[in-house]
Protein backbone atom coordinates (compact mmCIF):
# COMPACT_ATOMS: atom_id res chain seq x y z
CA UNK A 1 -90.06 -11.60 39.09
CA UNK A 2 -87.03 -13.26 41.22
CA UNK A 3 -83.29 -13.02 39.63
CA UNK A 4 -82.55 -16.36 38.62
CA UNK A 5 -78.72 -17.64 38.96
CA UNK A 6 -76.34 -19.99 36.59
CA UNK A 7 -74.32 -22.11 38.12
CA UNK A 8 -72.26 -23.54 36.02
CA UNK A 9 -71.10 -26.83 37.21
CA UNK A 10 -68.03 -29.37 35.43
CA UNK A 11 -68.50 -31.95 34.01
CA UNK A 12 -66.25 -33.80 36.21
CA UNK A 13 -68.32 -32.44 39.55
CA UNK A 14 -71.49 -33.91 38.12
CA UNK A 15 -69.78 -37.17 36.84
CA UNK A 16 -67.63 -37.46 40.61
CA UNK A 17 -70.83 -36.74 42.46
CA UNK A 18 -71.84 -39.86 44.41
CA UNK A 19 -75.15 -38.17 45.68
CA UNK A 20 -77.07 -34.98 45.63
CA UNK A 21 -75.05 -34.13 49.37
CA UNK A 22 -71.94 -33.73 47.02
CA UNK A 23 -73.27 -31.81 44.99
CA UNK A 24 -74.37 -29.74 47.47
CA UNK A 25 -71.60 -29.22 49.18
CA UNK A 26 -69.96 -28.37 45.84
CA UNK A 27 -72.19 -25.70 45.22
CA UNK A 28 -71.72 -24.33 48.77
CA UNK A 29 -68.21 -24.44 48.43
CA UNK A 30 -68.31 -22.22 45.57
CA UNK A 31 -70.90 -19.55 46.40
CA UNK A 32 -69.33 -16.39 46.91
CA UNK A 33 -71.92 -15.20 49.56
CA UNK A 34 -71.93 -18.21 51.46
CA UNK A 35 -68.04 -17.96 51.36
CA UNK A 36 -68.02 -14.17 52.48
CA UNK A 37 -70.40 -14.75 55.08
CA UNK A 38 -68.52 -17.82 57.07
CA UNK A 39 -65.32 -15.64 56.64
CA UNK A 40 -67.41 -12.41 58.45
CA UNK A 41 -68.50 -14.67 60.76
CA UNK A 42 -64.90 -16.40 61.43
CA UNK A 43 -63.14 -13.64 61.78
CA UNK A 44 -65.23 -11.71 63.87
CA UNK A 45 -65.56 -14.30 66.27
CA UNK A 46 -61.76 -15.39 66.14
CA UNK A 47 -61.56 -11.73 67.10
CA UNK A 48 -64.00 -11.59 69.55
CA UNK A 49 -62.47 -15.09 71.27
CA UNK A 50 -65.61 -16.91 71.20
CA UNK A 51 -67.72 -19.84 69.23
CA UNK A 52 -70.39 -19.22 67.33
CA UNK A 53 -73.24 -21.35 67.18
CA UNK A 54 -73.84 -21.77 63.18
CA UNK A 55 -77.30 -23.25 64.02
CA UNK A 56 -78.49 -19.48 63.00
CA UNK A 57 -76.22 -19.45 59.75
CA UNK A 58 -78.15 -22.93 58.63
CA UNK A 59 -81.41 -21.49 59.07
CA UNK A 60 -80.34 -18.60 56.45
CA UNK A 61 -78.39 -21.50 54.21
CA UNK A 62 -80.36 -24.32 52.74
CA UNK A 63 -77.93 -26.55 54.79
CA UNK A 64 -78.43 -29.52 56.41
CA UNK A 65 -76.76 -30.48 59.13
């Protein structure tokens, strides 16, 4: 059996949120392994003095672009 999450999300989020996209990007905002992986990403990049294309990270994400 999977490991189901709670999210808890305010009040005011779900009252603010104009559309399911907001929500969404709420939610991304405030997942800790999402967060953690854009930093990796970022930083080792920054370091490396290049782009990354984050085409790849969307395919792990359930992003949309």
């Amino acid at each position: 059996m999977s490991e189901q999450h709670i999210v808890e999300i305010p009040q005011s989020v779900l009252l603010s949120a104009q559309s399911l996209d907001d929500l969404e990007d709420w939610l991304a905002a405030h997942d800790p392994e999402f967060l953690e992986e854009i930093r990796r990403i970022r930083n080792d990049e920054d370091l490396a003095d290049r782009d990354k294309d984050f085409g790849e990270i969307l395919k792990r994400w359930p992003i949309e672009s």
